[in-house]
Structure formats: structure tokens, C-alpha cells
PDB file of N, CA and C in Angstrom:
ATOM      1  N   UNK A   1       0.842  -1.177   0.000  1.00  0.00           N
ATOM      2  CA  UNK A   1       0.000   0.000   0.000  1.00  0.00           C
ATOM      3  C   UNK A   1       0.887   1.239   0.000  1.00  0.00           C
ATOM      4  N   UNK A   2       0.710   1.910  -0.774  1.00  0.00           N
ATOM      5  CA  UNK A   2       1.150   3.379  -1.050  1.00  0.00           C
ATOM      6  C   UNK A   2       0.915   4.577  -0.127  1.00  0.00           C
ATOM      7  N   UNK A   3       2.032   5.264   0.277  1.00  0.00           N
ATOM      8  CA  UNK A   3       1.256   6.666   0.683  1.00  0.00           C
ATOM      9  C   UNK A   3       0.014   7.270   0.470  1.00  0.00           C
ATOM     10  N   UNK A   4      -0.064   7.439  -1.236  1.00  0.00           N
ATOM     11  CA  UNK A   4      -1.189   7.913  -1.197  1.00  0.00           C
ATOM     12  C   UNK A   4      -2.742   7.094  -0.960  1.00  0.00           C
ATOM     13  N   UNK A   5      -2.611   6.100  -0.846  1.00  0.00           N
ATOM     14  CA  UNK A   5      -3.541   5.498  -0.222  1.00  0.00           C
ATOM     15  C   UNK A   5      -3.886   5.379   1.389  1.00  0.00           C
ATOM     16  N   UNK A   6      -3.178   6.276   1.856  1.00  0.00           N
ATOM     17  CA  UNK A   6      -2.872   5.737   3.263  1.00  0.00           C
ATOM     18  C   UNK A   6      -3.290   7.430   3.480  1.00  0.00           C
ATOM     19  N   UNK A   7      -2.646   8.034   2.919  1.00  0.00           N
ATOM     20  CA  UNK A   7      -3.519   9.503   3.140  1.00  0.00           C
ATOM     21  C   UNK A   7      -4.852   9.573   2.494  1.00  0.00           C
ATOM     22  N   UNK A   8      -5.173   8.986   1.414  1.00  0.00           N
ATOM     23  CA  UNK A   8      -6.936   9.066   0.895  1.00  0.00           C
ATOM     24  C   UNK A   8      -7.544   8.242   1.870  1.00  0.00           C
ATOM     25  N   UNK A   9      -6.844   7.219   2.836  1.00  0.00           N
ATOM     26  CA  UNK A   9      -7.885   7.020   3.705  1.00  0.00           C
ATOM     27  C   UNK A   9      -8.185   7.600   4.934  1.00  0.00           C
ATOM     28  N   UNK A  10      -7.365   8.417   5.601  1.00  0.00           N
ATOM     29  CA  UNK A  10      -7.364   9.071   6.438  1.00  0.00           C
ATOM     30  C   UNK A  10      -7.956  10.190   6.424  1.00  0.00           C
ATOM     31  N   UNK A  11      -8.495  10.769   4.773  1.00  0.00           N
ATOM     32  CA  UNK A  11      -9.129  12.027   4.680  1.00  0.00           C
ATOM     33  C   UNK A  11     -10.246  11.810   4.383  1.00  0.00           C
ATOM     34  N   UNK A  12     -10.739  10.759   4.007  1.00  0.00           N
ATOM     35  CA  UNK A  12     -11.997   9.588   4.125  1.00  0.00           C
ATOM     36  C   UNK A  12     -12.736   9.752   5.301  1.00  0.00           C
ATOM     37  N   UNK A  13     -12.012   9.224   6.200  1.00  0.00           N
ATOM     38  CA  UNK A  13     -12.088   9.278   7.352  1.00  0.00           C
ATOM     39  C   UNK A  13     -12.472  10.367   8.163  1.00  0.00           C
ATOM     40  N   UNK A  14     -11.876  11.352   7.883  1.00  0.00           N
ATOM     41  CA  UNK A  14     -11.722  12.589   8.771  1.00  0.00           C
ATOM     42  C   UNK A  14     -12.977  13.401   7.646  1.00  0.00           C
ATOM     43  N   UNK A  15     -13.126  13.457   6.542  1.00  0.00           N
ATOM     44  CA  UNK A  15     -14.404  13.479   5.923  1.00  0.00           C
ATOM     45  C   UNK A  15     -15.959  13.488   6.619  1.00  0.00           C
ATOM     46  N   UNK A  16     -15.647  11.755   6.879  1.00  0.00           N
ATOM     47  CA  UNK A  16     -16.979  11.175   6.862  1.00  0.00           C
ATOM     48  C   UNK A  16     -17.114  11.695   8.568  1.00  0.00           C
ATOM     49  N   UNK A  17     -16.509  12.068   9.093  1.00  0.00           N
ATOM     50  CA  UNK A  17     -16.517  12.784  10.704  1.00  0.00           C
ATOM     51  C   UNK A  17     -17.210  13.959  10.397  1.00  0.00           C
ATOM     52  N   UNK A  18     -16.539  14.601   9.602  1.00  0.00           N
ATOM     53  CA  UNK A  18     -16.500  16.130   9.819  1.00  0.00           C
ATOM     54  C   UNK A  18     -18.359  16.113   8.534  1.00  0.00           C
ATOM     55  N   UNK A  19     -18.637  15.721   7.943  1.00  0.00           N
ATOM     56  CA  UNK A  19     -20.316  15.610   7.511  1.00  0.00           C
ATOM     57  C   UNK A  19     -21.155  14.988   8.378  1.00  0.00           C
ATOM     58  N   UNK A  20     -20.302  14.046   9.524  1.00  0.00           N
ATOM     59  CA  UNK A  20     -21.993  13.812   9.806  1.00  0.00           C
ATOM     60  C   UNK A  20     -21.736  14.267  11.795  1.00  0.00           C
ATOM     61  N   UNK A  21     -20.876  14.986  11.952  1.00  0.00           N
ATOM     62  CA  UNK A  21     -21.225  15.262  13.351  1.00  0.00           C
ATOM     63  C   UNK A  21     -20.478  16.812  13.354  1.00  0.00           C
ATOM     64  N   UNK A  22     -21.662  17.708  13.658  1.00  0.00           N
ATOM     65  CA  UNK A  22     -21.038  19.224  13.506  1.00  0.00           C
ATOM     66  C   UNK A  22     -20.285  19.770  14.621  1.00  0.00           C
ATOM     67  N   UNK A  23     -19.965  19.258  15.596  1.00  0.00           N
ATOM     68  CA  UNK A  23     -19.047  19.436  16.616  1.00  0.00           C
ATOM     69  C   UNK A  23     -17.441  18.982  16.270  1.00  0.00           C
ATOM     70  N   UNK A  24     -17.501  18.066  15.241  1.00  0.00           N
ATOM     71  CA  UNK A  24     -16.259  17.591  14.906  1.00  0.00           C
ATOM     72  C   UNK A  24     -15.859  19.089  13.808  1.00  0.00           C
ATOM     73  N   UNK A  25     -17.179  18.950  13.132  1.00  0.00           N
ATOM     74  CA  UNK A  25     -16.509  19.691  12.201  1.00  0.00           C
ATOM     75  C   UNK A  25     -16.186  21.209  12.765  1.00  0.00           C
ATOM     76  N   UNK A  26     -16.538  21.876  13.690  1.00  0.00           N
ATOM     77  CA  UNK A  26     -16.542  22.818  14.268  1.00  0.00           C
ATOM     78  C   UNK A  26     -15.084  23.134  14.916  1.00  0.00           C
ATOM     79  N   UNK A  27     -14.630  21.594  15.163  1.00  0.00           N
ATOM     80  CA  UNK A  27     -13.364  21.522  16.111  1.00  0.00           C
ATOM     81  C   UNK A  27     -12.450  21.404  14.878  1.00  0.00           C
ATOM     82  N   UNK A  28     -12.594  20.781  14.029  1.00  0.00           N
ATOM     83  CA  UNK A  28     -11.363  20.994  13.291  1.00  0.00           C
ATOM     84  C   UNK A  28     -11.702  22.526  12.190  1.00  0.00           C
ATOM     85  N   UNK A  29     -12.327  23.380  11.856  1.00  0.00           N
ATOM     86  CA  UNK A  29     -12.325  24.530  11.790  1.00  0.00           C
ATOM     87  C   UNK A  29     -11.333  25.180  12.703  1.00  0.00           C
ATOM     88  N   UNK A  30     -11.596  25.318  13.697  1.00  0.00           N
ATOM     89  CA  UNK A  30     -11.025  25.716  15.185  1.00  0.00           C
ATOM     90  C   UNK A  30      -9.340  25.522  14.927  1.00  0.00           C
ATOM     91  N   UNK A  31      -9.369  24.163  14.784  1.00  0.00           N
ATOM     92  CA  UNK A  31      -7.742  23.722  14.564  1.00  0.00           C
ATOM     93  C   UNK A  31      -7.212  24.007  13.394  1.00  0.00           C
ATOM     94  N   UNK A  32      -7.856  24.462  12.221  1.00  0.00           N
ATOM     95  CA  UNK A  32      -7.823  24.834  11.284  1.00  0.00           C
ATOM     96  C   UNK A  32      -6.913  26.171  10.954  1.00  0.00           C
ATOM     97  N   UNK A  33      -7.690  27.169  12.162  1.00  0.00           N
ATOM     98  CA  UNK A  33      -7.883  28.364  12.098  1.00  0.00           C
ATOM     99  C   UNK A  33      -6.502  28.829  12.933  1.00  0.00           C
ATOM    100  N   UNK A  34      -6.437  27.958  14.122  1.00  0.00           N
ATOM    101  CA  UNK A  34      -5.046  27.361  15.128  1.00  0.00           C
ATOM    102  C   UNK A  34      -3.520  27.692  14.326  1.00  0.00           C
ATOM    103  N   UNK A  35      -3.449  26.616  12.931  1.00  0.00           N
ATOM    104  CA  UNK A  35      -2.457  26.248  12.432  1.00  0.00           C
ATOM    105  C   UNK A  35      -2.472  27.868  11.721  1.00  0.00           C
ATOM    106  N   UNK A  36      -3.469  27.977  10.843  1.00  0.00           N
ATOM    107  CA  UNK A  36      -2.946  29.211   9.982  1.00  0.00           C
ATOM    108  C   UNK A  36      -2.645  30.007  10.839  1.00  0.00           C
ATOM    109  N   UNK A  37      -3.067  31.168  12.123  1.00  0.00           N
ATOM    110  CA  UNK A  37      -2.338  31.737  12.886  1.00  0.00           C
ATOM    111  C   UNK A  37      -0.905  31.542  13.154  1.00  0.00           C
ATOM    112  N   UNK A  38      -0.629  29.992  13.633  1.00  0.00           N
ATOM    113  CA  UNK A  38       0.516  29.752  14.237  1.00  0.00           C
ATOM    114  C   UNK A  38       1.667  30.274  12.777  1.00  0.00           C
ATOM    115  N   UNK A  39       1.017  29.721  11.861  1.00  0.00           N
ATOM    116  CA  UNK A  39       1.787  29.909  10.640  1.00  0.00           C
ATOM    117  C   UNK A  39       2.145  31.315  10.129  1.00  0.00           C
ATOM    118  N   UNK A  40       0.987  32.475  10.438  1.00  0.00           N
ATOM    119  CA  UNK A  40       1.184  33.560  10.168  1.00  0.00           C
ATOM    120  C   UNK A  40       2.037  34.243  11.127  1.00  0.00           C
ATOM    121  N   UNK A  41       2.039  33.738  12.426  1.00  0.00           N
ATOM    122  CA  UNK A  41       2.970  34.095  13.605  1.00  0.00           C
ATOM    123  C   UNK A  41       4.388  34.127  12.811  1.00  0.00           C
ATOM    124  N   UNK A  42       5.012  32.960  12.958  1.00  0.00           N
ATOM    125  CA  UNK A  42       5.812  32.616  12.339  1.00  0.00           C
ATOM    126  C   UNK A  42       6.480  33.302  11.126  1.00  0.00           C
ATOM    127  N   UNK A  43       5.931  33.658  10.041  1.00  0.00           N
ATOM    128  CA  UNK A  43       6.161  34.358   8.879  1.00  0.00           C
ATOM    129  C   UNK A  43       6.573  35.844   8.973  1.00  0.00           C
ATOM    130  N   UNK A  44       5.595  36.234  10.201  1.00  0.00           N
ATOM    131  CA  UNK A  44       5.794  37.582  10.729  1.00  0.00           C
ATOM    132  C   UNK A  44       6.755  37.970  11.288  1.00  0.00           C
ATOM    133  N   UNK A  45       7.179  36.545  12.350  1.00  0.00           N
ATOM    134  CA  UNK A  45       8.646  36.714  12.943  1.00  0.00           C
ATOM    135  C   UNK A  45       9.860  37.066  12.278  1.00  0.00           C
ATOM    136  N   UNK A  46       9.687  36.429  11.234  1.00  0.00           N
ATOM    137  CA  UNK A  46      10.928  35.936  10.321  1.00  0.00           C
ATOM    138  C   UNK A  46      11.020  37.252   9.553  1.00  0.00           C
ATOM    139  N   UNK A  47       9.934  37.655   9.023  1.00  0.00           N
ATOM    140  CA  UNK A  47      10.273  38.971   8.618  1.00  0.00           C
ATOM    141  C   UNK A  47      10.336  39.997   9.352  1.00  0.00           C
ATOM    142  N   UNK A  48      10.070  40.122  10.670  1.00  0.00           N
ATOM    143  CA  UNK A  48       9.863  41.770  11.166  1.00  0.00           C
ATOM    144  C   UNK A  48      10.989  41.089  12.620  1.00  0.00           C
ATOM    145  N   UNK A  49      11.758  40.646  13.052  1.00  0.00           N
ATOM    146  CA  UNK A  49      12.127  40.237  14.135  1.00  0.00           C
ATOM    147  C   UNK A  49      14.003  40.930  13.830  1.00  0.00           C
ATOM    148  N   UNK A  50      13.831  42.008  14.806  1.00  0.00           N
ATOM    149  CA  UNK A  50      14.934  42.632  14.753  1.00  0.00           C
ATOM    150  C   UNK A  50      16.391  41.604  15.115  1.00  0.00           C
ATOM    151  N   UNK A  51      16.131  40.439  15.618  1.00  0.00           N
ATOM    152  CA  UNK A  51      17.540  39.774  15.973  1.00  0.00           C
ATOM    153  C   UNK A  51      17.850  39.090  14.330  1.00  0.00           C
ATOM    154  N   UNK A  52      16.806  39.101  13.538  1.00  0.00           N
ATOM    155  CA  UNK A  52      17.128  38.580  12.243  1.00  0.00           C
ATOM    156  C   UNK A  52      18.293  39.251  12.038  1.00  0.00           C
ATOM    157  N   UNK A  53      19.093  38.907  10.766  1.00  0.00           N
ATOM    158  CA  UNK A  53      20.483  39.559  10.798  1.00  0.00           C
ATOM    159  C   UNK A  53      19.611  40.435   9.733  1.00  0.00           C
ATOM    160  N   UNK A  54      18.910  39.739   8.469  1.00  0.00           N
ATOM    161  CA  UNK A  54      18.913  40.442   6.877  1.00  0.00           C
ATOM    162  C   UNK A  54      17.515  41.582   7.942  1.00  0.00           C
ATOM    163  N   UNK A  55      16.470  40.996   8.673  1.00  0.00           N
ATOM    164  CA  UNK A  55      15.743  42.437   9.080  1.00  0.00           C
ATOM    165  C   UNK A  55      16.781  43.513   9.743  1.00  0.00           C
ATOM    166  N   UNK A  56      17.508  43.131  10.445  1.00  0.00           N
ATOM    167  CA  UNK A  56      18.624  44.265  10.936  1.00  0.00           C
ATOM    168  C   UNK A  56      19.477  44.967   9.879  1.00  0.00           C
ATOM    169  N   UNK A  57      19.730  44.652   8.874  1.00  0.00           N
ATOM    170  CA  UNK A  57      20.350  45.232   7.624  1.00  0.00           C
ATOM    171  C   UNK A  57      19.208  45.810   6.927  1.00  0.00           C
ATOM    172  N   UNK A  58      18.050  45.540   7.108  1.00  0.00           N
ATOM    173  CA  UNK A  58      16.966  46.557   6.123  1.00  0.00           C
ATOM    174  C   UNK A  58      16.619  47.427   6.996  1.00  0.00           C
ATOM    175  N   UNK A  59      16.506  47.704   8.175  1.00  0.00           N
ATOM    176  CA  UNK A  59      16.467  48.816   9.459  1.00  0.00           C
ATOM    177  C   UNK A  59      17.402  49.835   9.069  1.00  0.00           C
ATOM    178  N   UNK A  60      18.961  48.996   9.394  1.00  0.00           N
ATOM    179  CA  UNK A  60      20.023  49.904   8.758  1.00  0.00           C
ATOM    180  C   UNK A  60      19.419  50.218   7.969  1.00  0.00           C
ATOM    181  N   UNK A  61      19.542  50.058   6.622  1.00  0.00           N
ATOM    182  CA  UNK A  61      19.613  50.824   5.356  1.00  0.00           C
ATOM    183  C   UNK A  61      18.538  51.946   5.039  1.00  0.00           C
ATOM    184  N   UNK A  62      17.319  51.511   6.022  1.00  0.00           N
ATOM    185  CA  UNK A  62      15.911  52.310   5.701  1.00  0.00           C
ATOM    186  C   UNK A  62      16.101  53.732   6.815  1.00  0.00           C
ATOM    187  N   UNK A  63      16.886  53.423   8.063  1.00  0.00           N
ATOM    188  CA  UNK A  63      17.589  54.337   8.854  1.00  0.00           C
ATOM    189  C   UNK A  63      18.583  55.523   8.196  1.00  0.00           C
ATOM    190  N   UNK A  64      18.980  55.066   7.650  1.00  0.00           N
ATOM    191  CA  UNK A  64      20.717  55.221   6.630  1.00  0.00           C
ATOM    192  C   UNK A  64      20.229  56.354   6.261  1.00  0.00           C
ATOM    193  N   UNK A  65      19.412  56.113   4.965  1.00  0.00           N
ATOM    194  CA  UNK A  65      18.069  56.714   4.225  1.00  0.00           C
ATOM    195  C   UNK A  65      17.545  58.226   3.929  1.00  0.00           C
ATOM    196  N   UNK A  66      16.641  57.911   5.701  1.00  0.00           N
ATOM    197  CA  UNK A  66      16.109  58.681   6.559  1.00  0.00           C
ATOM    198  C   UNK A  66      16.942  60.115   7.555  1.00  0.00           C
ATOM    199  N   UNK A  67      18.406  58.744   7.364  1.00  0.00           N
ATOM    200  CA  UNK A  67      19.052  60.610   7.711  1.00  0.00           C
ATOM    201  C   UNK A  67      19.228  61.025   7.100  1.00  0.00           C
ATOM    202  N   UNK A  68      20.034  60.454   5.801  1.00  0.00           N
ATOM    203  CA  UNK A  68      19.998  61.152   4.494  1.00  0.00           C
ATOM    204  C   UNK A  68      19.412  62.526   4.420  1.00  0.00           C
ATOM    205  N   UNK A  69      18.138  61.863   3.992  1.00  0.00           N
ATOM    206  CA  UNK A  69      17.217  63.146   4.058  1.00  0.00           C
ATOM    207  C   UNK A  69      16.637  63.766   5.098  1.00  0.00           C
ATOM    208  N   UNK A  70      16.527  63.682   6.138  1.00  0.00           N
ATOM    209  CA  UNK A  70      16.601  64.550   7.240  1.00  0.00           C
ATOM    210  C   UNK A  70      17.805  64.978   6.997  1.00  0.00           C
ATOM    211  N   UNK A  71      18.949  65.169   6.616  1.00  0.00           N
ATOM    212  CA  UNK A  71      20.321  66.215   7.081  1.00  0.00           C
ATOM    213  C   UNK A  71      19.980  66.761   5.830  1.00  0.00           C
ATOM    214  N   UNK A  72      19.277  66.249   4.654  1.00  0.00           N
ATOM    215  CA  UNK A  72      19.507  67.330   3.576  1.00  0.00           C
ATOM    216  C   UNK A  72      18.133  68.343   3.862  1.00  0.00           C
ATOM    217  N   UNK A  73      17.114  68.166   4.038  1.00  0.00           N
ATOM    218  CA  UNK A  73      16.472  68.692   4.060  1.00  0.00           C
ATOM    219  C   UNK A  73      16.666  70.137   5.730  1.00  0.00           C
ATOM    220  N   UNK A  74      17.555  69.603   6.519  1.00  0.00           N
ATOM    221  CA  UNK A  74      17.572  70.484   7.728  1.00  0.00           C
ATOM    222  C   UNK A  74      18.998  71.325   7.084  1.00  0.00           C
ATOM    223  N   UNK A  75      19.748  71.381   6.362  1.00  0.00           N
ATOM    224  CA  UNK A  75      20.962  72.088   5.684  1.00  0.00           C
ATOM    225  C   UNK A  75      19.964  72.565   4.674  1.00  0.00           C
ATOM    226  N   UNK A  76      18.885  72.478   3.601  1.00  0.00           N
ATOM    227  CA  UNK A  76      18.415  72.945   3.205  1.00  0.00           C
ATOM    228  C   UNK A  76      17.295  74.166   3.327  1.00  0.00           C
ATOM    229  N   UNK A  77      17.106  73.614   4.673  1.00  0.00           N
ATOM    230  CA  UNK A  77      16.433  74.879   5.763  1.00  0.00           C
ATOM    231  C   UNK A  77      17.296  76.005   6.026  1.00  0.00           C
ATOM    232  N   UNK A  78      18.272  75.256   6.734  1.00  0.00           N
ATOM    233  CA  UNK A  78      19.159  76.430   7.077  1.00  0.00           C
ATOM    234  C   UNK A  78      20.223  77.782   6.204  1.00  0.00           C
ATOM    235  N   UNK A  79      20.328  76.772   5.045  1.00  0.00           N
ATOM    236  CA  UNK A  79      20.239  77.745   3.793  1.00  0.00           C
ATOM    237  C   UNK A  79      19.393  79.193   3.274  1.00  0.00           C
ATOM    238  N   UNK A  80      17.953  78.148   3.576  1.00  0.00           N
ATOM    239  CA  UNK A  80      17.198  79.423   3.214  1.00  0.00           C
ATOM    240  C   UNK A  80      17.261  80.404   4.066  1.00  0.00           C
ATOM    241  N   UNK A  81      17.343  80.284   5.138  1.00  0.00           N
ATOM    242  CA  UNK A  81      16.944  81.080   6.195  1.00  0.00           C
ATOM    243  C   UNK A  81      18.127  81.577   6.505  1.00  0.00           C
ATOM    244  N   UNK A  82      19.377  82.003   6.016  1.00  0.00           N
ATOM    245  CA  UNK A  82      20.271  82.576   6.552  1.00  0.00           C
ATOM    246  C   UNK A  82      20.167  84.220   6.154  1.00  0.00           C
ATOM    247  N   UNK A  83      19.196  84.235   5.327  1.00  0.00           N
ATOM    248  CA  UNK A  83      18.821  85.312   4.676  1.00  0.00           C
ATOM    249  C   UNK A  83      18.340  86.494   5.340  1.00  0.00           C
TER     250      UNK A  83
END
């Protein structure tokens, strides 16, 4: 017997649960809903989690940036106004 027979029966299974008793199916919604969170947790970490090294190098660079133009724009002030 094959994998995939061994998973078509188990979703058979978990099927014929989840149509004929709505508490099952309610609970695996629930667990459903569980995993994608946990999963979106996760994804979120990985991208926004400052101990990352590559998110700590896009901070830098978006920082970098930002003074950039904050120092040009505050030397560009002070230009005008020396007047």
C-alpha cells in the first residue's frame, strides 16, 4: 500500500466525521484556524524580528536613508533662512 492510499484514507475518514457530526466539524475549523495563525505568527517573525540579521540590515539601510534626508532637508532649511 502506497502513501497515497494511506492519506486518501485518512481524509476519508476525517471526511466522513467532519459531515456527519457538527461538533467535529466545528473543532477541526477551530484547529484549522489554530495552524494558519501559528503559521502567520511565524512568517511575521521571520520577517519583522529585529535579531534577524537580513531584518537588521533593512532597518540599517531604511535608517541610513532617513538621515539622508533629514540632514539634507535640515541644511536645506538652514540655507534658506540665513537670509
Amino acid at each position: 500500500m502506497t502513501s497515497q492510499y494511506i492519506f486518501f484514507l485518512l481524509f476519508a475518514v476525517a471526511a466522513y466525521f467532519i459531515v456527519t457530526d457538527e461538533s467535529i466539524a466545528a473543532a477541526f475549523y477551530y484547529v484549522i484556524g489554530i495552524i494558519t495563525n501559528y503559521i502567520r505568527g511565524r512568517v511575521w517573525l521571520l520577517t519583522n524580528d529585529p535579531r534577524n540579521p537580513v531584518v537588521k540590515y533593512l532597518i540599517y539601510r531604511r535608517s541610513l536613508k532617513l538621515a539622508r534626508e533629514l540632514t539634507a532637508k535640515i541644511n536645506n532649511h538652514i540655507e534658506n533662512n540665513k537670509d
